[in-house]
Protein backbone atom coordinates (compact mmCIF):
# COMPACT_ATOMS: atom_id res chain seq x y z
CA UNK A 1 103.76 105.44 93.05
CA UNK A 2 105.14 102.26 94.50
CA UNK A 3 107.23 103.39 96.59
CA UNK A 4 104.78 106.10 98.19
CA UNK A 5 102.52 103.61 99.06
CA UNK A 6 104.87 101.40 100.88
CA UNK A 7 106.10 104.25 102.82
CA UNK A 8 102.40 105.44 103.37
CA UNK A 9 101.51 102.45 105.37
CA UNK A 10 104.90 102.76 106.98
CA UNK A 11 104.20 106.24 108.20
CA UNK A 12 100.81 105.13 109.15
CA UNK A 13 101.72 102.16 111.41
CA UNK A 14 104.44 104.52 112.68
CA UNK A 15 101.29 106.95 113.68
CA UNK A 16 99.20 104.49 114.88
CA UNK A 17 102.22 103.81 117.52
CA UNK A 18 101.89 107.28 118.34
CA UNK A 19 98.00 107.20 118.41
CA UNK A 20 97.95 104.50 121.34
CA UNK A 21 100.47 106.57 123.57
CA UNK A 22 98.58 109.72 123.19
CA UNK A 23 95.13 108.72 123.00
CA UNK A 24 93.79 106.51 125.71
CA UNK A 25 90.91 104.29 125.36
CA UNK A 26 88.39 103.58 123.97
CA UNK A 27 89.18 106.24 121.13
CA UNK A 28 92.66 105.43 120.92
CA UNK A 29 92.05 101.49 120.13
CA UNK A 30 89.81 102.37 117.73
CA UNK A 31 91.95 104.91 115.50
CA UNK A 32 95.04 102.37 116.00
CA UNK A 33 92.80 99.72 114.10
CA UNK A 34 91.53 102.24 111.91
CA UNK A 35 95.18 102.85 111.02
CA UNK A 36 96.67 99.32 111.13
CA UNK A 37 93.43 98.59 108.66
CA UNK A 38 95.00 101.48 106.50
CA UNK A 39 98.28 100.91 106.76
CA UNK A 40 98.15 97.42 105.77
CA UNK A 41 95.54 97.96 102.47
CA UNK A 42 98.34 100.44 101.51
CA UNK A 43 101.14 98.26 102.22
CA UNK A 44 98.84 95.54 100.06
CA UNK A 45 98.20 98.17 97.52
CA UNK A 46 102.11 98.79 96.86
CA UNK A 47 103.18 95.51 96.52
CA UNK A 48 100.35 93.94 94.23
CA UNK A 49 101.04 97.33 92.30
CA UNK A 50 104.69 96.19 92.32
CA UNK A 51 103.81 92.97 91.32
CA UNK A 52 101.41 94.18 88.04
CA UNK A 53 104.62 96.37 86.82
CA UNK A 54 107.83 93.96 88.10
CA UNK A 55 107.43 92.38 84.43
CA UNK A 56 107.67 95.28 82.47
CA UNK A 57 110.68 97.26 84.37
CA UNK A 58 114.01 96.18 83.99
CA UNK A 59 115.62 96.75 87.48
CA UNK A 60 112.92 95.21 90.00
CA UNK A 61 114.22 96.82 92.87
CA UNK A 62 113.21 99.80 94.47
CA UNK A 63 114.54 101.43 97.28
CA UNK A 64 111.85 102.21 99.68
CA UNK A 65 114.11 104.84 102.42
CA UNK A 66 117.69 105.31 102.41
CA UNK A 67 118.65 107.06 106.02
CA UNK A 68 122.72 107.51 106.02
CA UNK A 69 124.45 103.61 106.16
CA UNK A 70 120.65 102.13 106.26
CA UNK A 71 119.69 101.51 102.78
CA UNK A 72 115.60 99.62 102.80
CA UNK A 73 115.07 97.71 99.55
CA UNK A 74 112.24 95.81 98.01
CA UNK A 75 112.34 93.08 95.44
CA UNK A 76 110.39 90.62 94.48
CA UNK A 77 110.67 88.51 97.32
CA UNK A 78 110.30 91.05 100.27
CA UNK A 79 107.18 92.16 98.26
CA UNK A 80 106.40 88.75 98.83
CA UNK A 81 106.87 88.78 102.11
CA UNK A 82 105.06 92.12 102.17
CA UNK A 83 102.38 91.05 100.62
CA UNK A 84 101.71 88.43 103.85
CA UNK A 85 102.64 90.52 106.37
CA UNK A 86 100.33 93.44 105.26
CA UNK A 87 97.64 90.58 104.75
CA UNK A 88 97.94 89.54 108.24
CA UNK A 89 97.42 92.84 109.81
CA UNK A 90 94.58 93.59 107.67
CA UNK A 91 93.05 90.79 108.72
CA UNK A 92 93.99 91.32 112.51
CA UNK A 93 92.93 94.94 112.14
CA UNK A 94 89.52 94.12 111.23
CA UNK A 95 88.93 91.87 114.20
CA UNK A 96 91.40 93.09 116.53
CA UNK A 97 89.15 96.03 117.91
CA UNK A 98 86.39 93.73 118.55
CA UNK A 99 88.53 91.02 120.19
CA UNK A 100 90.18 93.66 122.67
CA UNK A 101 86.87 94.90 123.60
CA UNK A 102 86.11 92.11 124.73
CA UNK A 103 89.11 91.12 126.78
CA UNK A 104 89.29 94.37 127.80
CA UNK A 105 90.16 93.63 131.53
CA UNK A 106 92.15 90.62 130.43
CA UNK A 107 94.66 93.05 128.02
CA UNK A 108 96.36 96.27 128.31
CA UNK A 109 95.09 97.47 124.62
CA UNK A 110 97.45 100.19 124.85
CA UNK A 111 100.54 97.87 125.47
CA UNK A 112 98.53 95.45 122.47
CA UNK A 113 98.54 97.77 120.00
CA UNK A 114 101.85 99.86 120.75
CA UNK A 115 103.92 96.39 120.64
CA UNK A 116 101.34 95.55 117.19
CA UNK A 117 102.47 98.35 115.55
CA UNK A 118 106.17 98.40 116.59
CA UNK A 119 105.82 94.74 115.58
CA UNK A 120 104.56 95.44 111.67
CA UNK A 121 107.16 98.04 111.55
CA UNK A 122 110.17 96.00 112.80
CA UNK A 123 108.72 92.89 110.32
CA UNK A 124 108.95 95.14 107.04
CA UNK A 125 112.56 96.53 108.17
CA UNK A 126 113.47 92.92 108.69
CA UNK A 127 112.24 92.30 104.81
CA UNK A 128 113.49 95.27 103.36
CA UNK A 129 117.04 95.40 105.24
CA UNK A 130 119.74 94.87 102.58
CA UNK A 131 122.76 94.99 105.35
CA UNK A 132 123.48 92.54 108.08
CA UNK A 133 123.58 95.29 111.17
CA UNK A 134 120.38 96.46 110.44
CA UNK A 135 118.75 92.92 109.68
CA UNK A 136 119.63 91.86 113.55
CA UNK A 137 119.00 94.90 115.02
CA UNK A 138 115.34 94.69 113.40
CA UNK A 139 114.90 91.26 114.05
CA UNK A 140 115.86 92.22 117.97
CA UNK A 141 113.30 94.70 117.91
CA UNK A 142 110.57 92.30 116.62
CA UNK A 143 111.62 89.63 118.69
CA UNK A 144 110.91 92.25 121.58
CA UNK A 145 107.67 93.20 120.37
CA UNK A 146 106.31 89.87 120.70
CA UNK A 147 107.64 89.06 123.50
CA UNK A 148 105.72 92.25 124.89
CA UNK A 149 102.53 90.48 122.85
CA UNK A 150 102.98 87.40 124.61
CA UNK A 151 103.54 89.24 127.77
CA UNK A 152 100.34 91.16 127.33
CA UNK A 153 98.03 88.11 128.67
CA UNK A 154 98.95 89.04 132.01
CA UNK A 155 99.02 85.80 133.39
């Protein structure tokens, strides 16, 4: 149950990437921030879950996608870490739409909320990485997302 939370709001900030390339604005902005919103209570969901049950099991860790060499783990400190991360983007879900309206000429809310999503997605690989390789490549692809955030102002 854990587990299929986390890798519900996974999936779902993986779709709202998708979302922004496909659909254009203003529908598109608004079902990314629909999804980041949803994404993030799951992600939230999962790990205070995690946290209600982490007494009562006897090996903490759980291992949230396994693709070939890349093994993703949690424990209880990336559910920490989790935990804020997924609290952030709730938080920035719930006023990002309305902020993006209204710098709408100022921001390219496609190029927003494609680097915001890539950006939640590379922050939980960071957390849940359990080898080196795919810690720095993750933390690359963060660093580029924000760097694409910061870019974003245009000026």
């Amino acid at each position: 149950m854990i587990t299929m939370l986390i890798q519900f709001g996974i999936l779902l900030f993986a779709l709202a990437f998708l979302v922004t390339l496909i659909i254009r604005k203003p529908y598109g902005s608004a079902a990314t921030q629909i999804l980041f919103f949803l994404a993030s209570l799951s992600g939230l969901l999962g790990t205070v879950s995690y946290f209600l049950t982490v007494q009562t099991s006897q090996n903490p860790v759980l291992t949230i996608l396994q693709l070939h060499q890349w093994q993703f783990q949690m424990d209880t400190w990336s559910a920490f870490f989790i935990l804020i991360i997924n609290a952030g983007f709730l938080i920035t879900s719930l006023y990002g739409g309305e902020y993006l309206k209204k710098y709408k000429d100022k921001y390219s809310t496609t190029l927003v909320n494609a680097s915001m999503a890539v950006f939640a997605l590379a922050m939980m690989a960071v957390v849940f990485s359990t080898r080196v390789f795919s810690f720095l490549f993750f933390w690359e692809v963060m660093s580029l997302a924000a760097y694409f955030l910061v870019i974003a102002d245009r000026e």
